[in-house]
Every structure is written in structure tokens, then in C-alpha cells.
N, C-alpha and C. Protein backbone atom coordinates (compact mmCIF):
# COMPACT_ATOMS: atom_id res chain seq x y z
N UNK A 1 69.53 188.41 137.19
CA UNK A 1 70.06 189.15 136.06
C UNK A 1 71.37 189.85 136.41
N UNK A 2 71.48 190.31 137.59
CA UNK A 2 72.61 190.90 138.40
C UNK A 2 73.67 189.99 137.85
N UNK A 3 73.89 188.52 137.92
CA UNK A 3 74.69 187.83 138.12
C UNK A 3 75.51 187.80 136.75
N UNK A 4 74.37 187.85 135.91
CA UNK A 4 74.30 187.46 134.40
C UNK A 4 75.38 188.93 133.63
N UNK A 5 75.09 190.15 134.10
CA UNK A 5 75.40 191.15 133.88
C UNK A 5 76.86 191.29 134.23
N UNK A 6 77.63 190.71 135.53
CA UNK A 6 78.57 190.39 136.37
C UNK A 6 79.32 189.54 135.54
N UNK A 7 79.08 188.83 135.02
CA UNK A 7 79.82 187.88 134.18
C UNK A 7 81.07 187.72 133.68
N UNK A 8 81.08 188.96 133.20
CA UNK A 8 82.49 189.34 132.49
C UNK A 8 83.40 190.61 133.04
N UNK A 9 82.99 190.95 134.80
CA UNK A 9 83.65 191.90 135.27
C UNK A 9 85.14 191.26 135.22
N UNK A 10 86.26 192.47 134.85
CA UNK A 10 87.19 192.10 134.96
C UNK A 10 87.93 191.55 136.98
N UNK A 11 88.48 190.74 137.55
CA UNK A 11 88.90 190.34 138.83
C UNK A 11 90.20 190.48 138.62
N UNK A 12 90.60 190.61 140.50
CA UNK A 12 91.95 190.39 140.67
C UNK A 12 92.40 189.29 141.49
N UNK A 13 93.28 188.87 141.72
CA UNK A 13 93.79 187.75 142.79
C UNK A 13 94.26 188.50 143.61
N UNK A 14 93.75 187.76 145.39
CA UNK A 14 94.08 188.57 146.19
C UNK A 14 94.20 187.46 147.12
N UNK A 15 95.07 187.58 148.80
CA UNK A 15 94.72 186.56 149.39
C UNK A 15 94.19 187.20 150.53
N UNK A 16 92.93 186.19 150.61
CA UNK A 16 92.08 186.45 151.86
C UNK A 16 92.47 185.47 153.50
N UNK A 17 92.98 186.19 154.63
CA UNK A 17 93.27 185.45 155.76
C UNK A 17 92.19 185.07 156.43
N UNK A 18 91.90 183.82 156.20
CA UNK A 18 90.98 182.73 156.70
C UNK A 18 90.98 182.72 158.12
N UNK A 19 90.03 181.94 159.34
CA UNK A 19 90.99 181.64 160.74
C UNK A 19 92.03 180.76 160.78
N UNK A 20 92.04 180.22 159.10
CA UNK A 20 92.89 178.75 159.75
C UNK A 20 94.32 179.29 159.21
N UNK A 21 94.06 179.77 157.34
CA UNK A 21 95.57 180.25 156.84
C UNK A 21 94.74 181.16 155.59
N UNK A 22 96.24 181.67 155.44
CA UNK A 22 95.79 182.40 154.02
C UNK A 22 95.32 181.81 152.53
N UNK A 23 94.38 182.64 152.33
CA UNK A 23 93.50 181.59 151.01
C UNK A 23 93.33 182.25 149.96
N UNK A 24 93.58 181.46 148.42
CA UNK A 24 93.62 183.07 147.51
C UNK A 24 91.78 183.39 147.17
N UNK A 25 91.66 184.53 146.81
CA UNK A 25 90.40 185.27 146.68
C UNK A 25 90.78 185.81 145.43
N UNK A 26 89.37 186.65 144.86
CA UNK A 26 88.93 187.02 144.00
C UNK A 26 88.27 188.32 144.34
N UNK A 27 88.41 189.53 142.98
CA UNK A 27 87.75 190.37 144.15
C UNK A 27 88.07 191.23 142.35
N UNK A 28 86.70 192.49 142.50
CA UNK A 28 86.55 193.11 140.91
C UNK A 28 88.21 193.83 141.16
N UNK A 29 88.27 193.84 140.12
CA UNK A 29 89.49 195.24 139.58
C UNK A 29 89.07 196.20 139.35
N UNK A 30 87.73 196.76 139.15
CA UNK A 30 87.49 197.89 138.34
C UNK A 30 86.60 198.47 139.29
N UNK A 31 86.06 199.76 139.22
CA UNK A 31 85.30 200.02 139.91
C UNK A 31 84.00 200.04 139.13
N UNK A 32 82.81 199.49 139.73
CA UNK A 32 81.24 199.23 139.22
C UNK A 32 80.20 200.44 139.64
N UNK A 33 80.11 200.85 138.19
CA UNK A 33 79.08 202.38 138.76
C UNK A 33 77.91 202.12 138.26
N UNK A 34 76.76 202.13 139.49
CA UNK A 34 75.50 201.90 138.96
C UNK A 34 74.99 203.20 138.27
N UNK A 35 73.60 203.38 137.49
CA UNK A 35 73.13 204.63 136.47
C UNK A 35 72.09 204.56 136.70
N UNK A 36 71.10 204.62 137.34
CA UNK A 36 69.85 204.81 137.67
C UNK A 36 68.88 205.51 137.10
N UNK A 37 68.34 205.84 136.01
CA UNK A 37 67.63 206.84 135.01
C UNK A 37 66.41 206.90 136.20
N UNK A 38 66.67 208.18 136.28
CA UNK A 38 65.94 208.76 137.28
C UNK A 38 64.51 208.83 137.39
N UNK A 39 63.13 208.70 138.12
CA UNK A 39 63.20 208.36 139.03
C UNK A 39 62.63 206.70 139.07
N UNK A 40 62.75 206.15 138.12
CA UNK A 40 61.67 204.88 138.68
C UNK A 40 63.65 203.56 138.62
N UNK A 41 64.81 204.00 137.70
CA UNK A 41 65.40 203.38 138.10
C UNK A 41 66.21 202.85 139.72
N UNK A 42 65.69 203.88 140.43
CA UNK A 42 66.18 204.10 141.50
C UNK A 42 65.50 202.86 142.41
N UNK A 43 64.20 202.52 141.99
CA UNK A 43 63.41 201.32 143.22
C UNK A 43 64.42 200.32 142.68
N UNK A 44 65.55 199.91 141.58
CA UNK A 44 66.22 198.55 141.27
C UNK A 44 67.51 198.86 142.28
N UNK A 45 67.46 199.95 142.61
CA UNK A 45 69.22 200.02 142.35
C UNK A 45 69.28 199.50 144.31
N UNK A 46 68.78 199.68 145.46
CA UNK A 46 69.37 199.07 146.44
C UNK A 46 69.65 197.71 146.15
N UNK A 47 68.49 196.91 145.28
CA UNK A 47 68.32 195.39 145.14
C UNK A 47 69.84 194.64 144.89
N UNK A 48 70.73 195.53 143.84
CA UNK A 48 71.75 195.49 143.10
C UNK A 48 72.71 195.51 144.10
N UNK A 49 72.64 197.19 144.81
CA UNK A 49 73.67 197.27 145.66
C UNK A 49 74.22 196.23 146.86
N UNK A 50 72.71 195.39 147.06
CA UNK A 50 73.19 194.27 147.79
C UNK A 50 73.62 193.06 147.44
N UNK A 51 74.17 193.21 145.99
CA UNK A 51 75.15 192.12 145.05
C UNK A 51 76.12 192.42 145.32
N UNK A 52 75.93 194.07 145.08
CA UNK A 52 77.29 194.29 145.21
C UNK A 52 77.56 196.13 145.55
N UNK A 53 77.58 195.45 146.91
CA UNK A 53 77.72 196.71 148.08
C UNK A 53 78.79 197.72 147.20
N UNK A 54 80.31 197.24 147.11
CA UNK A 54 81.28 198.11 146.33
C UNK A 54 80.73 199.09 145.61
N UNK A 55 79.46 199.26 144.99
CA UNK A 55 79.32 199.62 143.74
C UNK A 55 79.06 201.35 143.79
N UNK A 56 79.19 201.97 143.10
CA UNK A 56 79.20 203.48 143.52
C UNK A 56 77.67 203.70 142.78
N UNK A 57 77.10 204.86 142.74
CA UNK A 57 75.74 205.48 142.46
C UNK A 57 76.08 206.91 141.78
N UNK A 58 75.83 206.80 140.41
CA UNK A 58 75.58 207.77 139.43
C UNK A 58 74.12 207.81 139.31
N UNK A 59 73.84 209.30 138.64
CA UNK A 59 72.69 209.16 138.22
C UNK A 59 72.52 210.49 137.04
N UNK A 60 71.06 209.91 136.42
CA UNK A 60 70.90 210.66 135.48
C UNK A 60 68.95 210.83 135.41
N UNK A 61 68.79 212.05 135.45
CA UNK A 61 67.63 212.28 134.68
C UNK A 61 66.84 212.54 133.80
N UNK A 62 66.12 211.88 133.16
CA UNK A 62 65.63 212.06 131.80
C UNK A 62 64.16 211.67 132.12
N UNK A 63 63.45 213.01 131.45
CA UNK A 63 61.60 212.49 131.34
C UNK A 63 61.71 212.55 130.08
N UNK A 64 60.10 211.72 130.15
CA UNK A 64 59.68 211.67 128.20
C UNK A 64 58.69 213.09 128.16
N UNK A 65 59.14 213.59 127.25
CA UNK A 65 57.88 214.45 126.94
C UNK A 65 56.72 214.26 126.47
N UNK A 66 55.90 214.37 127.09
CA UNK A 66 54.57 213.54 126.97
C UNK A 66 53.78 213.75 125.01
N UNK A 67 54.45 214.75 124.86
CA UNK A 67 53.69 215.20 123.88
C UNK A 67 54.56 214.85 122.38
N UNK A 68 55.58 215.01 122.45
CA UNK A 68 56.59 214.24 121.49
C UNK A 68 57.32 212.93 121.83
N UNK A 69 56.55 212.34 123.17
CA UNK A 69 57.89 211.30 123.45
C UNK A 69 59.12 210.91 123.37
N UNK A 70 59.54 212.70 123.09
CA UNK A 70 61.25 212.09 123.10
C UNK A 70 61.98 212.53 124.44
N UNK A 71 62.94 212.42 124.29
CA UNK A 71 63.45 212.33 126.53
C UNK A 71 64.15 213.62 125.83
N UNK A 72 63.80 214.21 127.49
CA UNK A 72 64.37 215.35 128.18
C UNK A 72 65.07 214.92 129.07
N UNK A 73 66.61 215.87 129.26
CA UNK A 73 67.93 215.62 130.01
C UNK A 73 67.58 216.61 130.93
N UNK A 74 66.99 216.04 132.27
CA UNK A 74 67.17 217.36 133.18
C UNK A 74 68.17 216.99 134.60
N UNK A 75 69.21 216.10 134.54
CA UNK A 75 70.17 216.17 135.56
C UNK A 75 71.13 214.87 134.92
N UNK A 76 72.24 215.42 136.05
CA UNK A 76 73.16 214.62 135.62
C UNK A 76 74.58 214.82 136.97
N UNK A 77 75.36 213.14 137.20
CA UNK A 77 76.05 213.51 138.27
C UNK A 77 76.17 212.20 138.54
N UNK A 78 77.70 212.39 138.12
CA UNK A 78 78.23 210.65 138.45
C UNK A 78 79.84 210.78 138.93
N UNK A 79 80.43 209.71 139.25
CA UNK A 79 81.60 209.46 139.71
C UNK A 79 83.10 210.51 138.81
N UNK A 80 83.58 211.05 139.41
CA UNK A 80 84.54 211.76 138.43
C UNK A 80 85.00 210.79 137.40
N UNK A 81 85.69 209.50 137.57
CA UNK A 81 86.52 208.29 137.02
C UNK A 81 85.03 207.15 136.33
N UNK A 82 84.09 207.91 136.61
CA UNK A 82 83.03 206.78 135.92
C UNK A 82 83.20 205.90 134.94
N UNK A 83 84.64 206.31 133.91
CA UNK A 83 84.89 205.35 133.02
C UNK A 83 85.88 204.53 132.77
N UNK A 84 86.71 204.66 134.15
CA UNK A 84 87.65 203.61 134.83
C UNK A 84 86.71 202.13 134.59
N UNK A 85 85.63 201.90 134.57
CA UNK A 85 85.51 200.33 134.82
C UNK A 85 83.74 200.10 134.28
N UNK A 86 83.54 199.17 134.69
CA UNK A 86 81.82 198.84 134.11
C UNK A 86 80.89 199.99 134.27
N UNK A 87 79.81 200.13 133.73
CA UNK A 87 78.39 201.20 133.94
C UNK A 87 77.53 200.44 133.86
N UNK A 88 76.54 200.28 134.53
CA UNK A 88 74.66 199.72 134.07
C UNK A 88 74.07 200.66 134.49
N UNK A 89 73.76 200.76 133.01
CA UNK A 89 72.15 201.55 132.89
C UNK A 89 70.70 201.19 133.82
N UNK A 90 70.52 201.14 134.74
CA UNK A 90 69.17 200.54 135.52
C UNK A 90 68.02 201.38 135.27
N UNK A 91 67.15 200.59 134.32
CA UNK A 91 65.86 201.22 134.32
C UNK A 91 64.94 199.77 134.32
N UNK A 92 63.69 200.19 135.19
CA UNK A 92 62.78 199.18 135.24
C UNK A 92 61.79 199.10 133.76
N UNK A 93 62.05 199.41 132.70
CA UNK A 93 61.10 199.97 131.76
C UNK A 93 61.95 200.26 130.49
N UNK A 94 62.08 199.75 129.25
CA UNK A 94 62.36 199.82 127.87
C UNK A 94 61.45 199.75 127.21
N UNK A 95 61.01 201.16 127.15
CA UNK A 95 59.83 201.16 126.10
C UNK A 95 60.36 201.57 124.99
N UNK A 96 59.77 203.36 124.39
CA UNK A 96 60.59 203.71 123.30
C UNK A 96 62.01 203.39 123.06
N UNK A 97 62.90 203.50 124.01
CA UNK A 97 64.53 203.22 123.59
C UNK A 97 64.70 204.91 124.43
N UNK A 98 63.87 205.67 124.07
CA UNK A 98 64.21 207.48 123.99
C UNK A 98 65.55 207.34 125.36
N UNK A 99 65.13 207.11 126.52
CA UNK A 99 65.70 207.43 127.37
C UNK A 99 67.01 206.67 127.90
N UNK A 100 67.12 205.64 127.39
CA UNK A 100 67.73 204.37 127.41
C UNK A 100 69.02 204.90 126.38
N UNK A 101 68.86 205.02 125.53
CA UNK A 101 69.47 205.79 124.02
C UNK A 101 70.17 206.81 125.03
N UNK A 102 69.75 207.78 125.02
CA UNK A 102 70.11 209.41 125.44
C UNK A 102 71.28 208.94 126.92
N UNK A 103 70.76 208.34 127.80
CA UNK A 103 71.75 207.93 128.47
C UNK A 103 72.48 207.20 128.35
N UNK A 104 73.05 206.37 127.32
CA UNK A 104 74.00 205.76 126.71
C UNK A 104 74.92 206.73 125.73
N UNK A 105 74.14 207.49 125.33
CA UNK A 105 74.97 208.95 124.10
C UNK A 105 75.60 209.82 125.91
N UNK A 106 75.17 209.94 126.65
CA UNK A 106 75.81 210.61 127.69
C UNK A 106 77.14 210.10 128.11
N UNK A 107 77.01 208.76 128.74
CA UNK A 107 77.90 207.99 129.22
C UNK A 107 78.88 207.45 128.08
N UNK A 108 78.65 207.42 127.21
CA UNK A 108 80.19 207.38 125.84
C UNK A 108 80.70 208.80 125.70
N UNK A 109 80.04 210.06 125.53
CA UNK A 109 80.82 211.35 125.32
C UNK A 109 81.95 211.40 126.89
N UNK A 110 81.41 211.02 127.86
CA UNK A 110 82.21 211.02 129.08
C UNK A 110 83.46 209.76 128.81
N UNK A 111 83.53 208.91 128.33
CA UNK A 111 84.30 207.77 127.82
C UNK A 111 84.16 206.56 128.45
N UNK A 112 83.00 206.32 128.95
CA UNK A 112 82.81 204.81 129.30
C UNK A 112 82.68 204.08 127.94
N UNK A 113 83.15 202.96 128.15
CA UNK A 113 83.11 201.83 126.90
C UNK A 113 82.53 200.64 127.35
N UNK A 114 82.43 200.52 128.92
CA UNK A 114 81.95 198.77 128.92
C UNK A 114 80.57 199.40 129.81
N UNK A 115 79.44 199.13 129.04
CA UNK A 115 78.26 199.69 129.75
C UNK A 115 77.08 198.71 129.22
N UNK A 116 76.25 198.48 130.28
CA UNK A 116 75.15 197.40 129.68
C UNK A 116 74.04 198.00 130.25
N UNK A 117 73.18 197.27 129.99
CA UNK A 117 71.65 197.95 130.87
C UNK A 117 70.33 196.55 131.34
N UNK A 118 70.02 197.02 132.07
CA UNK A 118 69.05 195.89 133.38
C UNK A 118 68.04 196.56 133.27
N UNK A 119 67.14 196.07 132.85
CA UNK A 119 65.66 196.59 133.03
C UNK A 119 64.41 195.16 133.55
N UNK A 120 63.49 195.52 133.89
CA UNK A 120 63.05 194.66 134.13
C UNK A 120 61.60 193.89 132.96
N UNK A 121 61.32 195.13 132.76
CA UNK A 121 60.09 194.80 131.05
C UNK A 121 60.87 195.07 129.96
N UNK A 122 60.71 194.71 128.61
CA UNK A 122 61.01 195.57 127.39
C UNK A 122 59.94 195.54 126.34
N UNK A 123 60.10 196.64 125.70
CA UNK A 123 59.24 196.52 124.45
C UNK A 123 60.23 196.24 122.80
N UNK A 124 59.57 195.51 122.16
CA UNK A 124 60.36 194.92 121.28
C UNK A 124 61.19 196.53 120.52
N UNK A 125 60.41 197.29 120.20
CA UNK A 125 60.81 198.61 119.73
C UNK A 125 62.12 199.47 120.57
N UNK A 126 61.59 199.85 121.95
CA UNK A 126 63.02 199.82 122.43
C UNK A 126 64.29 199.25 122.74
N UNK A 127 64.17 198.19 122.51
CA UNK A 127 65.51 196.94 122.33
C UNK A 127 65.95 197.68 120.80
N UNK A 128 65.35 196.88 120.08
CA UNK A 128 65.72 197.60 118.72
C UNK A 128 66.65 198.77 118.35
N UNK A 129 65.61 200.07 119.40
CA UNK A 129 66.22 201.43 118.87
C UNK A 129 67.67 201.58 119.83
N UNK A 130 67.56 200.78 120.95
CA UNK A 130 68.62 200.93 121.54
C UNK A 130 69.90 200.07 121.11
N UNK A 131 69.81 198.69 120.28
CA UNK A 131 70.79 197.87 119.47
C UNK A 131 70.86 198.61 118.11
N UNK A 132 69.81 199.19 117.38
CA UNK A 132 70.72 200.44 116.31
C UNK A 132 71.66 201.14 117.02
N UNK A 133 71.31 202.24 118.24
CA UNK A 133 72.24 203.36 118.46
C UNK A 133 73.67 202.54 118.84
N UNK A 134 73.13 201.85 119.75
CA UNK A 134 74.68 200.68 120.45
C UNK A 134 74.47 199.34 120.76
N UNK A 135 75.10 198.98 119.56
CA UNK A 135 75.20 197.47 118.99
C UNK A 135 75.82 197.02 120.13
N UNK A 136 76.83 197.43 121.19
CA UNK A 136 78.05 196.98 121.98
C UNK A 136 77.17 196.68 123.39
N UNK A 137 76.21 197.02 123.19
CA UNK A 137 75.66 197.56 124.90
C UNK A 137 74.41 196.32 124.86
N UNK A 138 74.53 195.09 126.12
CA UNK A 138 74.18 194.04 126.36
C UNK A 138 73.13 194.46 127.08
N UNK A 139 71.50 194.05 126.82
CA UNK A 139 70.46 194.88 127.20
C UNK A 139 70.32 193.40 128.19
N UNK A 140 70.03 193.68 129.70
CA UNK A 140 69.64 192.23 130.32
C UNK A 140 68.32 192.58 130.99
N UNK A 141 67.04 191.99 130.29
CA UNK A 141 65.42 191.74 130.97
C UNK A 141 65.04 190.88 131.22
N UNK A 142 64.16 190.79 132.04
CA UNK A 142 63.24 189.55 132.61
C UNK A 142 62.16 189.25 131.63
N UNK A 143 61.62 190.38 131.02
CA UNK A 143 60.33 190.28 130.20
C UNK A 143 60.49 191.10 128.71
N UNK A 144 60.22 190.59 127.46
CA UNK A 144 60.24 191.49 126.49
C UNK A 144 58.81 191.00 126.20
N UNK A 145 57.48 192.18 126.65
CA UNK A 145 56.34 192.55 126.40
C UNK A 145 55.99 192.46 124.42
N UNK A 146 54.67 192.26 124.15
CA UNK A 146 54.46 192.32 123.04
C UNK A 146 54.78 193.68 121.81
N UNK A 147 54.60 195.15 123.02
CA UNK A 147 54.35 195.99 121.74
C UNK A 147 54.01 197.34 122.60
N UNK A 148 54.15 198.32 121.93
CA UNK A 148 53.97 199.87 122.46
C UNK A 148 52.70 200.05 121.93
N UNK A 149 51.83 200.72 123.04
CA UNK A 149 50.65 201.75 121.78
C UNK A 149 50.67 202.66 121.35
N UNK A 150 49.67 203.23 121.23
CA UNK A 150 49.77 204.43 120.91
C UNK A 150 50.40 205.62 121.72
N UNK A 151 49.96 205.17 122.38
CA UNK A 151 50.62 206.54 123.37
C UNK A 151 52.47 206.17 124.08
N UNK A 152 52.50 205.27 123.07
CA UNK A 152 53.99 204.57 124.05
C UNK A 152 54.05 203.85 124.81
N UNK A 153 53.28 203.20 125.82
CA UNK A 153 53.81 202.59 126.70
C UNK A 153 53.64 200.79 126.13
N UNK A 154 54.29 200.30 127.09
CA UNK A 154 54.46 198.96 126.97
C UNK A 154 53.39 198.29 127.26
N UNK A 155 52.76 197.24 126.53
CA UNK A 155 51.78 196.23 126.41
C UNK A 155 51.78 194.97 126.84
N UNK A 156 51.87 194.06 127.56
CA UNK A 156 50.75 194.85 128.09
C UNK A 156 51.09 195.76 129.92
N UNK A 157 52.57 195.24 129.53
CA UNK A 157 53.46 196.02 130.93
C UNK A 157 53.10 195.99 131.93
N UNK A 158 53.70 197.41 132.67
CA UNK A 158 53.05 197.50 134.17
C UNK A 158 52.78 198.52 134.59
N UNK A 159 52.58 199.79 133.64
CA UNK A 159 51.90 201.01 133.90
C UNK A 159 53.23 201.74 134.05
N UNK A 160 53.17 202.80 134.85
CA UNK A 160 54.14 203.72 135.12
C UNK A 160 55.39 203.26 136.10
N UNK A 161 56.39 202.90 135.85
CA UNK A 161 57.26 202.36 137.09
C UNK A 161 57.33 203.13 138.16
N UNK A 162 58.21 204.60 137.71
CA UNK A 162 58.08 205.27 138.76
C UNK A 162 56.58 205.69 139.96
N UNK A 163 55.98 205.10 139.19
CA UNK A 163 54.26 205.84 140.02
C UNK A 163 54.63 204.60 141.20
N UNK A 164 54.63 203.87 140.14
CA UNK A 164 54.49 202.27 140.91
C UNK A 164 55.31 202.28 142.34
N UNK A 165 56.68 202.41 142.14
CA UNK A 165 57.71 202.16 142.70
C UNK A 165 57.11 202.83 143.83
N UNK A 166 56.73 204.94 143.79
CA UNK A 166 56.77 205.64 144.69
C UNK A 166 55.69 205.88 145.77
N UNK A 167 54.49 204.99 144.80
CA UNK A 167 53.36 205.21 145.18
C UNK A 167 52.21 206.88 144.92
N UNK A 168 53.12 207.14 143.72
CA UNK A 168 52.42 208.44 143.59
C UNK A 168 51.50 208.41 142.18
N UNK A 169 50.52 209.38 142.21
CA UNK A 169 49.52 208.96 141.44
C UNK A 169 49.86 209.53 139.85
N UNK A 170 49.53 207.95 138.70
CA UNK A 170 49.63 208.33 137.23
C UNK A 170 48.87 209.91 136.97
């Protein structure tokens, strides 16, 4: 999905000295800031960084409130120039949209414009709520799951990412 997401980074021409002679290369123009929605995006983001080492590390925190399910903003802290060049959103998990949403309304008031998001499940509902808020923003998953329940989560999914990821208990 890395690759897929990569697609349309803008490049420059450069020449790379070979042992034998100089050879032209390719190489981003922009700088690539990963977004990690804190804490379960964080188990994707080394995977990434070893696509692409260059890439700098923003982050943002947002929980759901268990009781209204809508996300809470409790941190924030990214590259001064974060909107010099690409953003991905990395979350292992698109369920409601809540958090997915909220950190996309973050990263446009700062002025990023070319921003996509990598998750690894989705639920049909958070795709949705997140293509209402931003039509522009290219959602890339491995899995779009049947359906949320009641209580929100994804169906038939994979439970809590972050628990998962950290090993700490639901």
C-alpha cells in the first residue's frame, strides 16, 4: 500500500555516481511527513519508514470517548514546514471516521493540501464520513470490514489495535 500511496510523490532529477560513471537518478522533491494517530498508528509507522527512511515523524493524539464516541484531541507535534510536501495519516483502524476526520481538520488549518491516509481495516461508515469531510484525501486499506456495532467497533475486525500492537490489556 506504501507503494500505491507513493505514486504520485512529486521527484527530482539528480545524478547518482555509480563505480563505473555518473547515472541520472530520481529522488522525492518534497519532504514526506508521516502522522501517526496516536497510539496504535505508531506499530505501522517503522514498517513505512523502511520505504522510506527520508520520511520525518509527526504525530497526533486523539482518543474516542468511550461514551459519546467522538475523538478527543489530546496532543499534537509535527514538523514546523509539515506542509511543504505530502502527509499520511497512519492509522491501523477506520472505524467511525471520528478520529481520522479530526486529524485531517488539524492538518488543513496548518495548510497541508496533499494528505492521504493508510490504514489497514475499514469500516464502510468511516470511509464514508471521512470522503464527506474530504473528498480530496485518498483513503489506502487492505480490508474494508462489513459494518460497526453497536458500540463502534469494526466487524468483524481485529479488536483494539493499539491493545493489539502494545500488548496491553482491552
Amino acid at each position: 500500500m506504501v507503494y500505491e500511496v507513493s505514486r504520485n510523490f512529486s521527484t527530482a532529477t539528480y545524478t547518482v555516481q555509480t563505480p563505473l560513471e555518473p547515472a541520472p537518478g530520481k529522488r522525492l522533491s518534497q519532504p514526506v511527513t508521516l502522522v501517526p494517530i496516536l497510539r496504535a498508528g505508531l506499530g505501522m509507522t517503522d514498517g513505512i519508514l523502511r520505504l522510506f527512511p527520508e520520511a520525518r515523524v509527526g504525530h497526533i493524539g486523539i482518543q474516542r470517548d468511550e461514551h459519546t464516541k467522538l475523538p478527543v484531541h489530546y496532543y499534537s507535534h509535527f514538523p514546523r514546514d509539515i506542509s511543504a510536501g505530502p502527509v499520511i495519516i497512519v492509522d491501523p483502524m477506520l472505524a467511525t471516521g471520528g478520529s481520522a476526520v479530526h486529524a485531517a481538520d488539524h492538518l488543513c488549518k496548518l495548510g497541508c493540501v496533499k494528505i492521504q491516509m493508510i490504514c489497514l481495516v475499514a469500516a464502510p461508515e468511516g470511509v464514508e464520513k471521512m470522503l464527506a469531510a474530504h473528498p480530496a484525501i485518498i483513503i489506502y486499506t487492505a480490508a474494508l470490514d462489513r459494518e460497526l456495532d453497536q458500540n463502534a467497533y469494526i466487524r468483524p475486525g481485529l479488536g483494539d489495535a493499539g491493545d493489539r500492537v502494545f500488548g496491553t490489556p482491552a
